[in-house]
N, C-alpha and C. Protein backbone atom coordinates (compact mmCIF):
# COMPACT_ATOMS: atom_id res chain seq x y z
N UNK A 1 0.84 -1.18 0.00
CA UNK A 1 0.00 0.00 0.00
C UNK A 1 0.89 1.25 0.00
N UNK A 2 0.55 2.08 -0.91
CA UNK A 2 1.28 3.53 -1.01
C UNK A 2 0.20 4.31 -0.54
N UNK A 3 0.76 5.25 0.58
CA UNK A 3 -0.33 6.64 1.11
C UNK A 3 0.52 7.73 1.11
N UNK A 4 -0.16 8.85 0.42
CA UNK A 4 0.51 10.22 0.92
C UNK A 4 -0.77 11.46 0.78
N UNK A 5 -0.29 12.40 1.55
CA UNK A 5 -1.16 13.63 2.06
C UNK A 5 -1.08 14.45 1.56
N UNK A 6 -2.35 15.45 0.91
CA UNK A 6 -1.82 16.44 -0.21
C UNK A 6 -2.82 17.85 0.59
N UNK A 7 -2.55 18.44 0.28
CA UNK A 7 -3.35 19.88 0.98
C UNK A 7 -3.62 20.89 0.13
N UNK A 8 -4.98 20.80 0.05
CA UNK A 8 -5.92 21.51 -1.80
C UNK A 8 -5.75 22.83 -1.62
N UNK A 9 -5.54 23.17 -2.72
CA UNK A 9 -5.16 24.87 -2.76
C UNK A 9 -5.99 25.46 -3.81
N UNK A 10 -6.82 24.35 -4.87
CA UNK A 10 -7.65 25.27 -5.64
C UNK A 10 -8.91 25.81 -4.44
N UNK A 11 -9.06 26.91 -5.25
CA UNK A 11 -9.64 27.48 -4.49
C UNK A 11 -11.45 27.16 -4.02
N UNK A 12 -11.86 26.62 -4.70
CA UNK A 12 -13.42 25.66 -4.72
C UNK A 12 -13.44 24.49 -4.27
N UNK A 13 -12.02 23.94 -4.05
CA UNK A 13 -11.62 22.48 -3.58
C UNK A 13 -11.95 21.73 -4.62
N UNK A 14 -12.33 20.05 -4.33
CA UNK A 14 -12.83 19.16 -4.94
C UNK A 14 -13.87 19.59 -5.47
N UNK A 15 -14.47 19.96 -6.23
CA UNK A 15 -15.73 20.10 -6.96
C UNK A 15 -16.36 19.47 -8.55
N UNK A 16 -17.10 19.30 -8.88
CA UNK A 16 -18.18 18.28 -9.68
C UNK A 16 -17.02 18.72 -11.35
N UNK A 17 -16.70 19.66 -11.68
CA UNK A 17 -15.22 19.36 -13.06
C UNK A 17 -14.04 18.33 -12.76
N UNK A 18 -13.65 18.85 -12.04
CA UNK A 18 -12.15 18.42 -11.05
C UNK A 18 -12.10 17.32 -10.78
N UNK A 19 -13.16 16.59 -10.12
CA UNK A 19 -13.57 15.53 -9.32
C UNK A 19 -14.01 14.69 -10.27
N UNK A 20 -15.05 15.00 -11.35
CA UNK A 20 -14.84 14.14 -12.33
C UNK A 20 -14.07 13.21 -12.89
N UNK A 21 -12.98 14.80 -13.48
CA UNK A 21 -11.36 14.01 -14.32
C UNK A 21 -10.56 13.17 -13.54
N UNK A 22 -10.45 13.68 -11.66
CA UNK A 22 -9.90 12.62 -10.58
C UNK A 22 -10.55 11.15 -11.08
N UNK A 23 -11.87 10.73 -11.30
CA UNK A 23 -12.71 9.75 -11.07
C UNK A 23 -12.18 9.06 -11.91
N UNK A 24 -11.68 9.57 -13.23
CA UNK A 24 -11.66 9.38 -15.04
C UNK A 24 -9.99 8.59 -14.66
N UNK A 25 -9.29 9.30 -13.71
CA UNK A 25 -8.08 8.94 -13.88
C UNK A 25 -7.63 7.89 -12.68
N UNK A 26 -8.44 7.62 -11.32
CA UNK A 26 -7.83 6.37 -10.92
C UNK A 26 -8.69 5.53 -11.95
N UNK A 27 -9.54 5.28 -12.55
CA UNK A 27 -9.87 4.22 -13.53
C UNK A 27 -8.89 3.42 -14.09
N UNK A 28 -7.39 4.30 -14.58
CA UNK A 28 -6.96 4.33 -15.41
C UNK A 28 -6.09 3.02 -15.37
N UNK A 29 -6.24 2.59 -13.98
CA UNK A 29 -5.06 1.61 -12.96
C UNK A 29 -5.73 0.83 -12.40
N UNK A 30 -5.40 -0.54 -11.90
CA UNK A 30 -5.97 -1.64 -11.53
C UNK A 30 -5.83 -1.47 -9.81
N UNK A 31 -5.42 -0.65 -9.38
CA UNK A 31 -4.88 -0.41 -8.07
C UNK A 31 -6.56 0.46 -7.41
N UNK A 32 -6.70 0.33 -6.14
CA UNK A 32 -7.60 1.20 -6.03
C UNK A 32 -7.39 1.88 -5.21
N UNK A 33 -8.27 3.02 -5.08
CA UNK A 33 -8.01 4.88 -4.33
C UNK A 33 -8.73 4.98 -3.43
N UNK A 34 -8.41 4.98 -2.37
CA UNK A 34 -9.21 5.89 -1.63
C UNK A 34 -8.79 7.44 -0.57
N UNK A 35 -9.74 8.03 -0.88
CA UNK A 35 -9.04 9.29 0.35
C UNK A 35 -10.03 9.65 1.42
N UNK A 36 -9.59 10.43 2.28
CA UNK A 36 -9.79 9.95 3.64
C UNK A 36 -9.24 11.79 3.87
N UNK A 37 -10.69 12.10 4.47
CA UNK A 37 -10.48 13.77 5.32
C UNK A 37 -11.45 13.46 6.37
N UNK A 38 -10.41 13.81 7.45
CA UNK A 38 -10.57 14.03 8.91
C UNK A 38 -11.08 11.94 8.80
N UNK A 39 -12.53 11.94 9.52
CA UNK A 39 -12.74 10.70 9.84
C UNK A 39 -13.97 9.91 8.67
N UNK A 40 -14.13 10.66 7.56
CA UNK A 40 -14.28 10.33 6.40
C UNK A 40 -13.60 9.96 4.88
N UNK A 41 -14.15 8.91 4.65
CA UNK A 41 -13.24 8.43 3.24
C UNK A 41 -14.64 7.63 1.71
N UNK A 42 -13.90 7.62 1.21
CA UNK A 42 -14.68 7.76 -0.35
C UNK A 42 -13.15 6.87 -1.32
N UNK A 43 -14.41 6.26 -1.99
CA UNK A 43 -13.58 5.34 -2.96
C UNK A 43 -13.68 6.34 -4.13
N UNK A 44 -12.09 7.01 -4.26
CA UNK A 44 -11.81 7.99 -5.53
C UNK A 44 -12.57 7.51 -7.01
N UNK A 45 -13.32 6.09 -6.87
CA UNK A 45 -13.61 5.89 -8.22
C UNK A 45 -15.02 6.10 -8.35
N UNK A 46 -15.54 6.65 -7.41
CA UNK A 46 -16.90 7.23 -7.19
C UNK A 46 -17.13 8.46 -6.95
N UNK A 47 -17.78 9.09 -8.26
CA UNK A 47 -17.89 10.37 -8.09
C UNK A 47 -18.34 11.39 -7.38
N UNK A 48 -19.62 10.90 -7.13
CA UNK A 48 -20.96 11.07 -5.67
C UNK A 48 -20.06 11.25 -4.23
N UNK A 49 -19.69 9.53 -4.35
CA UNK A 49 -18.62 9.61 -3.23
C UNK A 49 -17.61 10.90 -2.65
N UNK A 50 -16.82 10.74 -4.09
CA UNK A 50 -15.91 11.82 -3.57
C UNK A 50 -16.44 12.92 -3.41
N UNK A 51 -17.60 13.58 -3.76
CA UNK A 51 -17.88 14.90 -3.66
C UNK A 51 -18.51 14.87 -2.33
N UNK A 52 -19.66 13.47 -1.95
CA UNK A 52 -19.79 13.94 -0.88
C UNK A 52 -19.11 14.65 0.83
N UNK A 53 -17.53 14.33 0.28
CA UNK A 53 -16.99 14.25 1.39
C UNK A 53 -16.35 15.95 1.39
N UNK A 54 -16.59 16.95 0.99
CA UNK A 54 -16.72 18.59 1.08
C UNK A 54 -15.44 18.75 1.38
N UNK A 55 -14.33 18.43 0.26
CA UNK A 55 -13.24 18.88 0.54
C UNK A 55 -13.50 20.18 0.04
N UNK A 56 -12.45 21.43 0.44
CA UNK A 56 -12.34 22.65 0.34
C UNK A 56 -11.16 22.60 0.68
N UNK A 57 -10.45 24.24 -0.60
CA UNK A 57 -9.78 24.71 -0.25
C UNK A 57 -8.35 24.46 1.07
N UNK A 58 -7.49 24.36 1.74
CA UNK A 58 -6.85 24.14 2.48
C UNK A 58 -6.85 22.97 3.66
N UNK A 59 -8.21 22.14 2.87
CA UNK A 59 -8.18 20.71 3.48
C UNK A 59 -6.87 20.19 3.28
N UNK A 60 -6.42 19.05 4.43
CA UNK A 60 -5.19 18.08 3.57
C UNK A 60 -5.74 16.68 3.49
N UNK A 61 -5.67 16.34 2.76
CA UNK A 61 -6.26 15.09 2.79
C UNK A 61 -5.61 13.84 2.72
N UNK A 62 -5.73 12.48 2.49
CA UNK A 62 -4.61 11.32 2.39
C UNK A 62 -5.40 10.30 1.68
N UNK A 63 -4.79 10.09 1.02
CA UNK A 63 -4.72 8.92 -0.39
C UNK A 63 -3.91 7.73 -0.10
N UNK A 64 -4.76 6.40 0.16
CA UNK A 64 -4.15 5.37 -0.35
C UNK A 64 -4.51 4.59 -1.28
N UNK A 65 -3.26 4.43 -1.94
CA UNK A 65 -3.63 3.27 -3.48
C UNK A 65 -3.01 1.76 -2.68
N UNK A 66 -3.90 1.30 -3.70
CA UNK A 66 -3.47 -0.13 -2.92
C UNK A 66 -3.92 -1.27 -4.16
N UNK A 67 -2.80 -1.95 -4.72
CA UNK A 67 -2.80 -3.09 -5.58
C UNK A 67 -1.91 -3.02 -6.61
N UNK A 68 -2.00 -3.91 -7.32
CA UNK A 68 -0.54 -4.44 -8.31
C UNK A 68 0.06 -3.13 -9.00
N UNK A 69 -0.62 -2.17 -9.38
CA UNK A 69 0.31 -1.20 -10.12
C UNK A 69 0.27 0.15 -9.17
N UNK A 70 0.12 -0.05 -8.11
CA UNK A 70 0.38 0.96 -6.89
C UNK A 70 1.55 2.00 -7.08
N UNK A 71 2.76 1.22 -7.16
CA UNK A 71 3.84 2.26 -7.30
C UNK A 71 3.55 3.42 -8.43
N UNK A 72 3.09 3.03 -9.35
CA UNK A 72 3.27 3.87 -10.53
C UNK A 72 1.59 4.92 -10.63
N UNK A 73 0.55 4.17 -9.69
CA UNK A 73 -0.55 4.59 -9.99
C UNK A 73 -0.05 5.69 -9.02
N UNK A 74 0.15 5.50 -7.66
CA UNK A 74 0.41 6.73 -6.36
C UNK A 74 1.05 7.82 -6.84
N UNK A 75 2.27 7.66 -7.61
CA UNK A 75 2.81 8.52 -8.21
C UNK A 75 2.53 9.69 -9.44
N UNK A 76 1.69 8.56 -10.03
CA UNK A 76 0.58 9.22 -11.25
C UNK A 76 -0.22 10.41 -10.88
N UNK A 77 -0.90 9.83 -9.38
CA UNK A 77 -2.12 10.46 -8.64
C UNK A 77 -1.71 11.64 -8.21
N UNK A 78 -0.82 11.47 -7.58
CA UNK A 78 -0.38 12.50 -6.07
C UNK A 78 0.21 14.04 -7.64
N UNK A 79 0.86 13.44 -8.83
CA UNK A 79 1.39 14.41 -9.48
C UNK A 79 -0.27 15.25 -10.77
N UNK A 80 -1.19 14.21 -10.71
CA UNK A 80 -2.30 15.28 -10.81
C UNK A 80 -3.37 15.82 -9.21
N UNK A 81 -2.83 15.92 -8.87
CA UNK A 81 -3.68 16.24 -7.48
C UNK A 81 -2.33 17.50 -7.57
N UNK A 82 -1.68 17.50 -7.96
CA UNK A 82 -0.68 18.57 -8.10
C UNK A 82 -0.69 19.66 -8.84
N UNK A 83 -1.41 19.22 -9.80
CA UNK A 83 -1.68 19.55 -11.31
C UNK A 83 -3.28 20.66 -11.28
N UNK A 84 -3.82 19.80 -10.52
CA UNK A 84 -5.18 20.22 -10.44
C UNK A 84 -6.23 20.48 -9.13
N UNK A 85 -5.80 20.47 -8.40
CA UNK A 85 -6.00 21.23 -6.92
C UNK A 85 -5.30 21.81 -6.14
């Protein structure tokens, strides 16, 4: 399992564009996502999911991928969560 913590700086946070293309892109990997703010978490491959969980702005949040192409998916992830929040 790969986890790391990212802290959103767009300014609307996670929201229904953003959160989409997130959804579009753990697909992309056989590994699966989840993130986790404060004592809530959401399977990144659910869109509903992830939105329900009201990230904003200067949340930090934590991502673990977990399965066979982990190394390369975590790395994938964490550098659009970079890209785009």
């Amino acid at each position: 399992m790969k986890e790391f913590t990212y802290t959103i700086t767009d300014p609307v946070g996670i929201h229904a564009r953003p959160a989409g293309l997130l959804t579009k892109e753990v697909k992309k990997y056989a590994s699966t996502f989840t993130l986790t703010k404060g004592d809530k978490s959401a399977d990144m491959s659910k869109l509903m999911k992830l939105m329900s969980l009201g990230v904003v702005q200067g949340d930090t949040v934590t991502i673990k991928v977990e399965g066979p192409d982990e190394e390369t998916a975590a790395a994938a992830i964490e550098q659009f969560m970079k890209d785009n929040f």
